[in-house]
C-alpha atoms as a PDB file:
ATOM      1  CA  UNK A   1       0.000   0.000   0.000  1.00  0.00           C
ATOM      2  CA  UNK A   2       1.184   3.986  -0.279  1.00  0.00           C
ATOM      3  CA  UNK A   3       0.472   6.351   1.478  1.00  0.00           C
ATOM      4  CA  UNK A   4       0.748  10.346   0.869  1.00  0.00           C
ATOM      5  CA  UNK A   5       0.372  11.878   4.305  1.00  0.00           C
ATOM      6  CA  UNK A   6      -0.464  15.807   4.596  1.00  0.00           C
ATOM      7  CA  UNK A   7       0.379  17.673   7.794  1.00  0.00           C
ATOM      8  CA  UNK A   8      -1.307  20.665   8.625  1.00  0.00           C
ATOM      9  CA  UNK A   9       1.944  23.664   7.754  1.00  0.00           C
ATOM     10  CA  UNK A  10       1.740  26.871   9.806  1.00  0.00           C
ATOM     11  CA  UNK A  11       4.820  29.731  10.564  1.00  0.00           C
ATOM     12  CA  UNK A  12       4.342  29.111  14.094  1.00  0.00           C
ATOM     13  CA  UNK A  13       5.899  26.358  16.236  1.00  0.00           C
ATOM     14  CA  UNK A  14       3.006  23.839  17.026  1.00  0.00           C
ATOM     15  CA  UNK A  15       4.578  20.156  17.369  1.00  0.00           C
ATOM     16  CA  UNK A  16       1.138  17.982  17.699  1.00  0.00           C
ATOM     17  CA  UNK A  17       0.626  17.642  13.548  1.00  0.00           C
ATOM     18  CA  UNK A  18       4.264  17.045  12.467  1.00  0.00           C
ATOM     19  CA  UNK A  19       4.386  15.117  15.478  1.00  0.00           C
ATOM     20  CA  UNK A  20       1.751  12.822  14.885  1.00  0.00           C
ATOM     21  CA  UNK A  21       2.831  12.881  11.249  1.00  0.00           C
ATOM     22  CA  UNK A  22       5.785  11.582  11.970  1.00  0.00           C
ATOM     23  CA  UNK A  23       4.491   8.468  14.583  1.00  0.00           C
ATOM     24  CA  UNK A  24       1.982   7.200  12.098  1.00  0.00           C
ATOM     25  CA  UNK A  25       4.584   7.703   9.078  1.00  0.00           C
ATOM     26  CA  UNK A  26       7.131   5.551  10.954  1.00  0.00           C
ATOM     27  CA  UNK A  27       4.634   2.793  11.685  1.00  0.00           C
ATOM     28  CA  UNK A  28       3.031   2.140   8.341  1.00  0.00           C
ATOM     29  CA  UNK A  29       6.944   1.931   7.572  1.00  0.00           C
ATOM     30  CA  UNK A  30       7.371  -0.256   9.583  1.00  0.00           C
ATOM     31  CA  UNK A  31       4.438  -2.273   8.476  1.00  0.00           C
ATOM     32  CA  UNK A  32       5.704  -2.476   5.042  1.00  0.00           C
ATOM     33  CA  UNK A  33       3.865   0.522   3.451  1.00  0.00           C
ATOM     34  CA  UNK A  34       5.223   3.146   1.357  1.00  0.00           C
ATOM     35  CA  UNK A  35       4.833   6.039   2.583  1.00  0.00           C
ATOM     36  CA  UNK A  36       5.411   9.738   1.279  1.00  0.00           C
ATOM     37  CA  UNK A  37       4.712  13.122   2.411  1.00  0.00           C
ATOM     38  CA  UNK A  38       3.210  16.211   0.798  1.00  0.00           C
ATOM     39  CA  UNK A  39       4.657  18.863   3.706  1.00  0.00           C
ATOM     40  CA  UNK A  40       5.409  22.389   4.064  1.00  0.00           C
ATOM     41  CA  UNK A  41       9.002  23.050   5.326  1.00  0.00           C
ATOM     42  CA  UNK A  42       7.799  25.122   8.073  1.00  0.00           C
ATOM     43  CA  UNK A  43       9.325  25.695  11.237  1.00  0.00           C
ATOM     44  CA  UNK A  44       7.737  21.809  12.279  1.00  0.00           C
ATOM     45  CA  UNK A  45       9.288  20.054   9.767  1.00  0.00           C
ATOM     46  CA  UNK A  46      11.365  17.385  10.151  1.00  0.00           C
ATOM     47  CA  UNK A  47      13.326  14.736   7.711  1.00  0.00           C
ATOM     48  CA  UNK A  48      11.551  11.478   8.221  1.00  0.00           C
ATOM     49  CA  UNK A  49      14.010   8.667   7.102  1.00  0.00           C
ATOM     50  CA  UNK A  50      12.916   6.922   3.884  1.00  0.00           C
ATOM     51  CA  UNK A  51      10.202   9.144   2.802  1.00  0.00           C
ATOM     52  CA  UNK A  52       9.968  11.427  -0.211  1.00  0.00           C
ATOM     53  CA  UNK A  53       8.996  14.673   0.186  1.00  0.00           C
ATOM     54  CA  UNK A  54       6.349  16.559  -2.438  1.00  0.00           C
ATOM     55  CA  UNK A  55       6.443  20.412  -1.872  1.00  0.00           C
ATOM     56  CA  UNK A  56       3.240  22.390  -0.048  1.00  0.00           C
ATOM     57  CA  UNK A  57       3.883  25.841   0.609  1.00  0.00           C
ATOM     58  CA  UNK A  58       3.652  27.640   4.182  1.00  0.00           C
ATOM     59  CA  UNK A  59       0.552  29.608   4.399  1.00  0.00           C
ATOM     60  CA  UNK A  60       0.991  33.250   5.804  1.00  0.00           C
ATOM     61  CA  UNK A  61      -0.967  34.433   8.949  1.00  0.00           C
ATOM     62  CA  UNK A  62      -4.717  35.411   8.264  1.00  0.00           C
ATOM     63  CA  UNK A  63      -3.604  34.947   4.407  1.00  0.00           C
ATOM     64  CA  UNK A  64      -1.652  38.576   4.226  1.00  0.00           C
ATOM     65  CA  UNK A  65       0.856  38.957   1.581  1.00  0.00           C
ATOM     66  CA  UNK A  66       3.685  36.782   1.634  1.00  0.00           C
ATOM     67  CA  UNK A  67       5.940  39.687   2.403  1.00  0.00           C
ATOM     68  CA  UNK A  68       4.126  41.136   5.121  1.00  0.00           C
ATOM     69  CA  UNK A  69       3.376  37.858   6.963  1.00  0.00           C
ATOM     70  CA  UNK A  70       6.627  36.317   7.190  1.00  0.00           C
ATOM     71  CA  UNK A  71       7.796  39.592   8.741  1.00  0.00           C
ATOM     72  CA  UNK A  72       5.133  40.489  10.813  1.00  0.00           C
ATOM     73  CA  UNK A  73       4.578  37.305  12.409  1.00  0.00           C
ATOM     74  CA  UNK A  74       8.005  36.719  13.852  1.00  0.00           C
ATOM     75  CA  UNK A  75       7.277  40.188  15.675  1.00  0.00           C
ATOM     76  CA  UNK A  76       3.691  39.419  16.796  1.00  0.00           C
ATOM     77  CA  UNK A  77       5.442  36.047  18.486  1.00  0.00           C
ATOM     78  CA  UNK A  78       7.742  37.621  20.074  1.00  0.00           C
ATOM     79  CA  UNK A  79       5.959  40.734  21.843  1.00  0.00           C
ATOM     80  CA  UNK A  80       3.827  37.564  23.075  1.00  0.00           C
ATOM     81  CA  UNK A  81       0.939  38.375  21.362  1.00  0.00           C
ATOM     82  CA  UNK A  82       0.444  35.262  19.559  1.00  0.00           C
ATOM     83  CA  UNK A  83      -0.217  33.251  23.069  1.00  0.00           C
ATOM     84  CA  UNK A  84      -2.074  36.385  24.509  1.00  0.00           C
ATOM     85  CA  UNK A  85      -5.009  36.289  22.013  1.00  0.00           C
ATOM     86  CA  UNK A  86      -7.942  34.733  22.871  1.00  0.00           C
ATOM     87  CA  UNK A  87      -9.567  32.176  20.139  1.00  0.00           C
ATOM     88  CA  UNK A  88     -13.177  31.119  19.605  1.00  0.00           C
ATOM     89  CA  UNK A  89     -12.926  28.236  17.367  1.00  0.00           C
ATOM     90  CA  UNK A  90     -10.677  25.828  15.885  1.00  0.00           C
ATOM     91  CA  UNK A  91     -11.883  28.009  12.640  1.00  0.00           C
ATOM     92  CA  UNK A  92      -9.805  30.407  13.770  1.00  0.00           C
ATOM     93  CA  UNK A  93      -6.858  28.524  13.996  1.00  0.00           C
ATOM     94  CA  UNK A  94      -7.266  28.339  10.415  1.00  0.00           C
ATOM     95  CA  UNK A  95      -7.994  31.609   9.681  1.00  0.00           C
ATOM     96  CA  UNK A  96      -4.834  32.633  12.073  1.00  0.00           C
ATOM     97  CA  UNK A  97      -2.391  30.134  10.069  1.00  0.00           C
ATOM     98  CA  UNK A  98      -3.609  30.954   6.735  1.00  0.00           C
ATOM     99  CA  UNK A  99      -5.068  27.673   5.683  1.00  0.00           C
ATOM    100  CA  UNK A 100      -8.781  28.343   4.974  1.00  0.00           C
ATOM    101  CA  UNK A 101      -7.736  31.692   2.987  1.00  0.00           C
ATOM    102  CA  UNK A 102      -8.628  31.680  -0.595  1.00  0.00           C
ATOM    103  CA  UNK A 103      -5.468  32.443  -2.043  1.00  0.00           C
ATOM    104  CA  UNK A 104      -3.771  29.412   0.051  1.00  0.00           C
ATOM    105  CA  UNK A 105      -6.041  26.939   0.095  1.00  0.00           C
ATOM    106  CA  UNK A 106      -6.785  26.845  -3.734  1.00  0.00           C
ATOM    107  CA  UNK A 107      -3.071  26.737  -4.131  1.00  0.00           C
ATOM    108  CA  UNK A 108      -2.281  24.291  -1.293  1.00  0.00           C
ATOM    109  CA  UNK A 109      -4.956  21.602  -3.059  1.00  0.00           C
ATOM    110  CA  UNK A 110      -3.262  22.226  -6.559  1.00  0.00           C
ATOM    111  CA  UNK A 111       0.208  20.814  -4.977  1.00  0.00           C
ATOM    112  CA  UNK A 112      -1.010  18.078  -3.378  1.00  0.00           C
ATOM    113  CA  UNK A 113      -3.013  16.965  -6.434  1.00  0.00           C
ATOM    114  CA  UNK A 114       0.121  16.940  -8.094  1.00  0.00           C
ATOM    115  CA  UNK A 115       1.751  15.181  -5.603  1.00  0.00           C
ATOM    116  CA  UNK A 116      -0.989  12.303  -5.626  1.00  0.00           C
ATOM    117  CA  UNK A 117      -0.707  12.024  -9.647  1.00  0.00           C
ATOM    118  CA  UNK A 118       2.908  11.472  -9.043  1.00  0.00           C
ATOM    119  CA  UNK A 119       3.005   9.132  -6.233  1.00  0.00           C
ATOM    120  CA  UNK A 120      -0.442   7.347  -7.148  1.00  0.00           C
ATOM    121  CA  UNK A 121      -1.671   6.511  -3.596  1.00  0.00           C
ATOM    122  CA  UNK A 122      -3.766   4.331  -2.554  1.00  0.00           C
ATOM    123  CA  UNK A 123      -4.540   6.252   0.680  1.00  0.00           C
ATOM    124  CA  UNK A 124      -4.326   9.873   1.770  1.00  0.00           C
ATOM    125  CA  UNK A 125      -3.801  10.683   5.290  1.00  0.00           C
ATOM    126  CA  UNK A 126      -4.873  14.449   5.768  1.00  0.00           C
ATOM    127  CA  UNK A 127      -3.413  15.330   9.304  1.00  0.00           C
ATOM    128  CA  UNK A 128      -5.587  18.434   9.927  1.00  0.00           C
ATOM    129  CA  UNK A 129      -5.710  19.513   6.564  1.00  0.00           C
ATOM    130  CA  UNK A 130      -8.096  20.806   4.872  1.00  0.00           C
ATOM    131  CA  UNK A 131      -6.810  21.308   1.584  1.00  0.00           C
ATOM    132  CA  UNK A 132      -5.431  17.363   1.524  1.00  0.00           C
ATOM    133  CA  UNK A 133      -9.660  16.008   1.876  1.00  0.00           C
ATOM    134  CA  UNK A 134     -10.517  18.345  -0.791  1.00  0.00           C
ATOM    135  CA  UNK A 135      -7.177  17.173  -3.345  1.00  0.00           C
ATOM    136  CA  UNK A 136      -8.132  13.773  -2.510  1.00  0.00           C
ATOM    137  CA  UNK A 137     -11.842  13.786  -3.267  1.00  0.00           C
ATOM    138  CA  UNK A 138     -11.237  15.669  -6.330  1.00  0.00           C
ATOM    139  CA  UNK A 139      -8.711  12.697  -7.645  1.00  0.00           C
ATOM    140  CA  UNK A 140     -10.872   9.816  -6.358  1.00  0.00           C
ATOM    141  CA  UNK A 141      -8.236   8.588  -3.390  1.00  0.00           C
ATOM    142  CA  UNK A 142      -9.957   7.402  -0.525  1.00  0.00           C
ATOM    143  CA  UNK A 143      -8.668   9.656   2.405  1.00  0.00           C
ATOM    144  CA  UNK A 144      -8.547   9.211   6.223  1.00  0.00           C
ATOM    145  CA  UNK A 145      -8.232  13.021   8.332  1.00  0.00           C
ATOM    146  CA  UNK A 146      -7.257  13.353  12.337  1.00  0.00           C
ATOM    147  CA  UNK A 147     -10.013  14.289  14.038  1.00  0.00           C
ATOM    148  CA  UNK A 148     -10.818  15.981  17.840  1.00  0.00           C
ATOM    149  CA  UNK A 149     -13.706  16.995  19.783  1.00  0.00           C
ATOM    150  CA  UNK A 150     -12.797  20.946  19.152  1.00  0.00           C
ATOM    151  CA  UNK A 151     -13.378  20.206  15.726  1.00  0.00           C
ATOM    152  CA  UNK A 152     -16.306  19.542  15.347  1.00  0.00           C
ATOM    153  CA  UNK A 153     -19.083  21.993  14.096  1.00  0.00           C
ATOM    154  CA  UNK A 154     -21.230  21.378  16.682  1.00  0.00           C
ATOM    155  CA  UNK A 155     -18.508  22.479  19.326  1.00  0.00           C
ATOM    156  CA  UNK A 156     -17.795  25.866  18.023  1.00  0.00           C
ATOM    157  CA  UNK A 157     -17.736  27.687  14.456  1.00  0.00           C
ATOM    158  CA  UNK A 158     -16.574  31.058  13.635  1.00  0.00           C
ATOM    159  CA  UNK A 159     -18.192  31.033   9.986  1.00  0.00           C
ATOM    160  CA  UNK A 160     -17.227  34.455   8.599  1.00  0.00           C
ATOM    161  CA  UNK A 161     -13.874  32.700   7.942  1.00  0.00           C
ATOM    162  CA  UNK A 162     -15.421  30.507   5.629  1.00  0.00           C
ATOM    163  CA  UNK A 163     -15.697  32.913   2.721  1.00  0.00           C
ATOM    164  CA  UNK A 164     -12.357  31.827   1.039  1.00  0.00           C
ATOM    165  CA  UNK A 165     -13.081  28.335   1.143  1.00  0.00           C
ATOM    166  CA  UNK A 166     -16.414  28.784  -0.254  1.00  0.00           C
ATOM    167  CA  UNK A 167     -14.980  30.412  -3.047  1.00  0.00           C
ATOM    168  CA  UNK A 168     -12.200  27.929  -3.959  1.00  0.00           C
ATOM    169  CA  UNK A 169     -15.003  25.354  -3.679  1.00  0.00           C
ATOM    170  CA  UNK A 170     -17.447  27.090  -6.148  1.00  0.00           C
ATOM    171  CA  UNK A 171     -14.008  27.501  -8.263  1.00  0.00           C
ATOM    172  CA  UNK A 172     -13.511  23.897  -8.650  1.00  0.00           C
ATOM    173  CA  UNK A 173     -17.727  22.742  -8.738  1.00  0.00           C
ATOM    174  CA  UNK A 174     -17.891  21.857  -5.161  1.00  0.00           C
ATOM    175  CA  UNK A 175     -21.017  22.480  -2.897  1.00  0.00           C
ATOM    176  CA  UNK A 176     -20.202  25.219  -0.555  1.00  0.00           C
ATOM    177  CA  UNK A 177     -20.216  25.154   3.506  1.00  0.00           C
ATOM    178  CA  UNK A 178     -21.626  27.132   6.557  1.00  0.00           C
ATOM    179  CA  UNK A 179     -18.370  26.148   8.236  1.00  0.00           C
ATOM    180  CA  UNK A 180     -14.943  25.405   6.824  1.00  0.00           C
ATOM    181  CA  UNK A 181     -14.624  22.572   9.738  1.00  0.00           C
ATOM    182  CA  UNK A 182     -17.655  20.528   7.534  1.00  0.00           C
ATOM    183  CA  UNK A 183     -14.726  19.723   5.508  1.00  0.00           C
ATOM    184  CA  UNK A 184     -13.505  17.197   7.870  1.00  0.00           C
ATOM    185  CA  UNK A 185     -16.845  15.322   7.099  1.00  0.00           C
ATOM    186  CA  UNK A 186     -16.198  14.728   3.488  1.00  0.00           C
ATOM    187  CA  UNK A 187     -13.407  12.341   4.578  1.00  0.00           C
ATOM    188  CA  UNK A 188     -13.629   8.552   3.856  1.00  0.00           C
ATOM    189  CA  UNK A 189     -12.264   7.970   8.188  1.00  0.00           C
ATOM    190  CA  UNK A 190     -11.981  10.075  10.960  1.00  0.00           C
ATOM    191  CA  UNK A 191      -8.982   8.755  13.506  1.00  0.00           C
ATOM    192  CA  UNK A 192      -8.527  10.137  16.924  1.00  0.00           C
ATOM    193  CA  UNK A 193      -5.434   9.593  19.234  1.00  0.00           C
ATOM    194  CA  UNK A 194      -7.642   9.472  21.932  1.00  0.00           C
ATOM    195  CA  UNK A 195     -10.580   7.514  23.490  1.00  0.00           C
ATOM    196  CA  UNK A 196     -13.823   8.181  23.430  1.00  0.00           C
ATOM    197  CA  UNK A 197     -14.418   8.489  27.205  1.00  0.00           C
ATOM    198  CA  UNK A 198     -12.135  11.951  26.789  1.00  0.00           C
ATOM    199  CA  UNK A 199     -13.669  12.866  23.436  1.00  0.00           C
ATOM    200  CA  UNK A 200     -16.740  11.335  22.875  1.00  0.00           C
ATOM    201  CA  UNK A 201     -17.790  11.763  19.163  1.00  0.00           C
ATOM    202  CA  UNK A 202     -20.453   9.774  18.041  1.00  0.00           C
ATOM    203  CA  UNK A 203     -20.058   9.090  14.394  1.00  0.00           C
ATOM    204  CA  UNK A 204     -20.028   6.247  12.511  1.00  0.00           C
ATOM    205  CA  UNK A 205     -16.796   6.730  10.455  1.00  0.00           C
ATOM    206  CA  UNK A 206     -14.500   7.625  13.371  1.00  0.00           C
ATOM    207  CA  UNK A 207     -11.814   5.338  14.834  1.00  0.00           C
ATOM    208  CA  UNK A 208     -10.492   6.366  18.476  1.00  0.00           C
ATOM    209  CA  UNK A 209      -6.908   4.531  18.445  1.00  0.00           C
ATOM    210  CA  UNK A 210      -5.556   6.119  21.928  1.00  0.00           C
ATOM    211  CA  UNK A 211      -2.847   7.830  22.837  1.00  0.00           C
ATOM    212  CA  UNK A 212       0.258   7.939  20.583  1.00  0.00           C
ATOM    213  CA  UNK A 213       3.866   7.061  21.549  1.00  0.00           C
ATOM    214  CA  UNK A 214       4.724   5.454  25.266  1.00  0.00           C
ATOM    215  CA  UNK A 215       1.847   4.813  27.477  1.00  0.00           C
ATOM    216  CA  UNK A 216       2.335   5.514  31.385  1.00  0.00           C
ATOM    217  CA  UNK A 217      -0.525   3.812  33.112  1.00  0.00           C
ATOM    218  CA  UNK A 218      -1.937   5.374  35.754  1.00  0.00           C
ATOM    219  CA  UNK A 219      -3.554   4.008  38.965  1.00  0.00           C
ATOM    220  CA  UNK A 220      -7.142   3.353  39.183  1.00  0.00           C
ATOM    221  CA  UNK A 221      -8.376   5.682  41.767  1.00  0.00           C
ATOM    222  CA  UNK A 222     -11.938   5.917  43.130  1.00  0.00           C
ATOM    223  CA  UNK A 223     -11.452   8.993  44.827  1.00  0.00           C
ATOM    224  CA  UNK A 224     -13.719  11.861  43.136  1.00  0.00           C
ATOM    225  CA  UNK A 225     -11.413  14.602  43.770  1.00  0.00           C
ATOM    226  CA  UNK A 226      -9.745  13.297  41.169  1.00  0.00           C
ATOM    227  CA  UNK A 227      -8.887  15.354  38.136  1.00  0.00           C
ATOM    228  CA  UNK A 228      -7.686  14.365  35.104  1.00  0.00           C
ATOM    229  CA  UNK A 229      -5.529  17.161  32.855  1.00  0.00           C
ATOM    230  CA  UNK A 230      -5.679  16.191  29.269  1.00  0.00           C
ATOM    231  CA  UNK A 231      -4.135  18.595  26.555  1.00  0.00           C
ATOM    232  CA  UNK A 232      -3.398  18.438  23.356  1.00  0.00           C
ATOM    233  CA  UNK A 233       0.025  18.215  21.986  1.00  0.00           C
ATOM    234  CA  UNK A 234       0.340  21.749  20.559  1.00  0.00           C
ATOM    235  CA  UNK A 235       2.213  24.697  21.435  1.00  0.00           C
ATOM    236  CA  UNK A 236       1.455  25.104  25.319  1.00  0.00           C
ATOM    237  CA  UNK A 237       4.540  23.669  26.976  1.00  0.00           C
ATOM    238  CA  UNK A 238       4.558  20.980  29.526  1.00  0.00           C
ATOM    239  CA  UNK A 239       6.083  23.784  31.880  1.00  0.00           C
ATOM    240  CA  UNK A 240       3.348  25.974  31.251  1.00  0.00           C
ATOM    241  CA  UNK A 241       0.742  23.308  32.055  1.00  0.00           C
ATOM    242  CA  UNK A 242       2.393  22.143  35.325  1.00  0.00           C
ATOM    243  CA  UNK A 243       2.898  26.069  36.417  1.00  0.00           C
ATOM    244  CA  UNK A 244      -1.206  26.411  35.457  1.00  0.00           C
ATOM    245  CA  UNK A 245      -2.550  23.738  36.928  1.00  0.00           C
ATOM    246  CA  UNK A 246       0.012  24.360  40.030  1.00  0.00           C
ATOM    247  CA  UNK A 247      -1.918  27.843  40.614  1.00  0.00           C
ATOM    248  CA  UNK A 248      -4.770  26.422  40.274  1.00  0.00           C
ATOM    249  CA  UNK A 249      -5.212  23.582  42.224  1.00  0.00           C
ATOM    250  CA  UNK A 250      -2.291  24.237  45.347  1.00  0.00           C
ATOM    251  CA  UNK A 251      -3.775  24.339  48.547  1.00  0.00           C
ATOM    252  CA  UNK A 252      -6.877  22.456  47.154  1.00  0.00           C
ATOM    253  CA  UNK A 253      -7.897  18.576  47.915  1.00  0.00           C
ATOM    254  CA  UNK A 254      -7.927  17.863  44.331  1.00  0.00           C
ATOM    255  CA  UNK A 255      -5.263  14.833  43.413  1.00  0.00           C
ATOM    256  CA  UNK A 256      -4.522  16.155  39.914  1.00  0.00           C
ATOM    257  CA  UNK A 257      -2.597  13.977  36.868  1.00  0.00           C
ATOM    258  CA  UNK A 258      -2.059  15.367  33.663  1.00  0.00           C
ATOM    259  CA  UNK A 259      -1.766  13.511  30.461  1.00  0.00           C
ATOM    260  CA  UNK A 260      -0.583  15.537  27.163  1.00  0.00           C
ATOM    261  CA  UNK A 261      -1.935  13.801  23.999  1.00  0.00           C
ATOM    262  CA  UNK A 262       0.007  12.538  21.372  1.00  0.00           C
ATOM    263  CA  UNK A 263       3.543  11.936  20.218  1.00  0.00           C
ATOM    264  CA  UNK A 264       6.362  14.006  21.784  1.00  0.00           C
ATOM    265  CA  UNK A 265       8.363  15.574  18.309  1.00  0.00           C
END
C-alpha cells in the first residue's frame, strides 16, 4: 500500500501535527507501506528517514501577503501576542495560520493533487488539513483526516472565515459550507489519538486509536477529587501546564494527573 500523508503547515511552532505525522509515518513503515509526504518546510518540519517529500507551501498568517506575513509574524510572536489572544474556534486557527484563505487553500490543493498524480496513492492521510480532503476527493483517493472533539461543528464555528473556502469550492464545482470545519466530514475515516471516554464523538466513520507514543498507566483511583488534565500536543509547553494547573489547584484537595496527547516531536 502507499500512502501520501499531509500535515497541517503553519509559521508558528506547534509540534502535535508534524508530530503525529511523523508516529503514524514511521509505523506504516514499519508495516511495510510506502509512505510519502506532501509537507510544508515550516518551522515543524522534520526529515523522516525513507520518505519522499512533495512540496506544499507555508501559508501566511490570516492569508496577508507573503511579504508582510513572514515579517510580521516573527514580531507578533515575540511581543507575546500570539499566546495572549484569545480564540473562539478551531476556525480560527485556520484563519490565524492561513489555511482556509482563498489564495492558500486553492493553491495548497493544486500541490497536493500533483503530488498524488505522481506518487499514485492508494490512501491519503490528511493530518488536519483541509486542503489534503478536498485534493483527494477531487482525484478519487480514498482519504482518512485526524479528528478531535474541538473540531467539530457542533462544538464551536466562527463562519465568517469561511468565505475563502467557499470560493475555492465554487471555483472547482464543489457544494459550498456554513463552516470550513464541515470539511472534515467529506473524509472517507476520521482517527482520533484518543478515546472516546475523553472525546466522545459519536459518528459512525470515526476510529479512536488512543494515545500515541509510550503509554504511562496510571492508577485506578476511586477517589472523586480526582482530576484528570488532558491537553493536546500543541504549542502550550509541559512547563506551562504544570505552572497552570500548580496555581490552580495548590492548597486544594484535588489529586490532579495530567496527560498531554500525542507523540512528543
Amino acid at each position: 500500500m502507499r500512502i501520501l500523508m499531509v500535515p497541517m503547515a503553519a509559521m508558528a511552532e506547534t509540534s502535535g501535527p508534524f508530530s503525529r505525522t511523523k508516529w503514524f509515518a514511521q509505523a506504516f513503515i514499519d508495516r511495510g507501506y510506502e509512505v510519502a509526504l506532501c509537507a510544508a518546510r515550516d518551522p515543524n518540519f522534520r526529515e523522516i528517514s525513507g520518505t519522499k517529500n512533495y512540496f506544499l507551501p507555508i501559508p501566511t498568517p490570516m492569508g496577508l501577503p507573503h511579504f508582510i506575513g513572514l515579517h510580521t509574524f516573527p514580531i507578533a510572536e515575540k511581543l507575546g501576542m500570539i499566546k495572549r489572544k484569545t480564540v473562539h474556534s478551531f476556525e480560527e486557527v485556520l484563519f490565524l495560520t492561513g489555511a482556509n484563505s482563498y489564495s492558500y487553500f486553492t493553491n495548497s490543493i493544486e500541490w497536493i493533487r500533483k503530488a498524488i498524480k505522481d506518487f499514485k496513492p492508494d490512501l491519503v492521510y490528511a493530518e488536519f488539513n483541509l486542503s489534503a480532503i478536498i485534493a483527494a476527493k477531487l482525484e478519487g483517493i480514498m482519504v482518512f483526516s485526524s479528528f478531535s472533539y474541538p473540531a467539530q461543528t457542533c462544538y464551536a464555528t466562527s463562519p465568517q472565515y469561511s468565505q475563502g473556502v467557499n470560493r475555492a469550492l465554487k471555483k472547482i464545482g464543489m457544494n459550498t459550507v456554513q463552516s470550513s470545519l464541515e470539511i472534515f466530514e467529506f473524509a472517507d475515516q476520521l482517527v482520533i489519538p484518543s478515546s472516546y471516554e475523553l472525546e466522545p464523538i459519536n459518528r459512525q466513520n470515526v476510529i479512536f486509536i488512543g494515545s500515541l507514543g509510550k503509554r504511562k498507566k496510571v492508577e485506578e483511583t476511586k477517589n472523586k477529587d480526582t482530576i484528570l488534565a488532558y491537553m493536546g500536543n500543541g504549542t502550550i509547553s509541559k512547563s506551562v501546564l504544570v505552572k497552570v494547573l500548580t496555581e490552580a489547584f495548590s492548597g486544594s484537595n484535588f489529586e490532579v494527573y495530567s496527560r498531554k496527547r500525542a507523540a512528543e516531536s
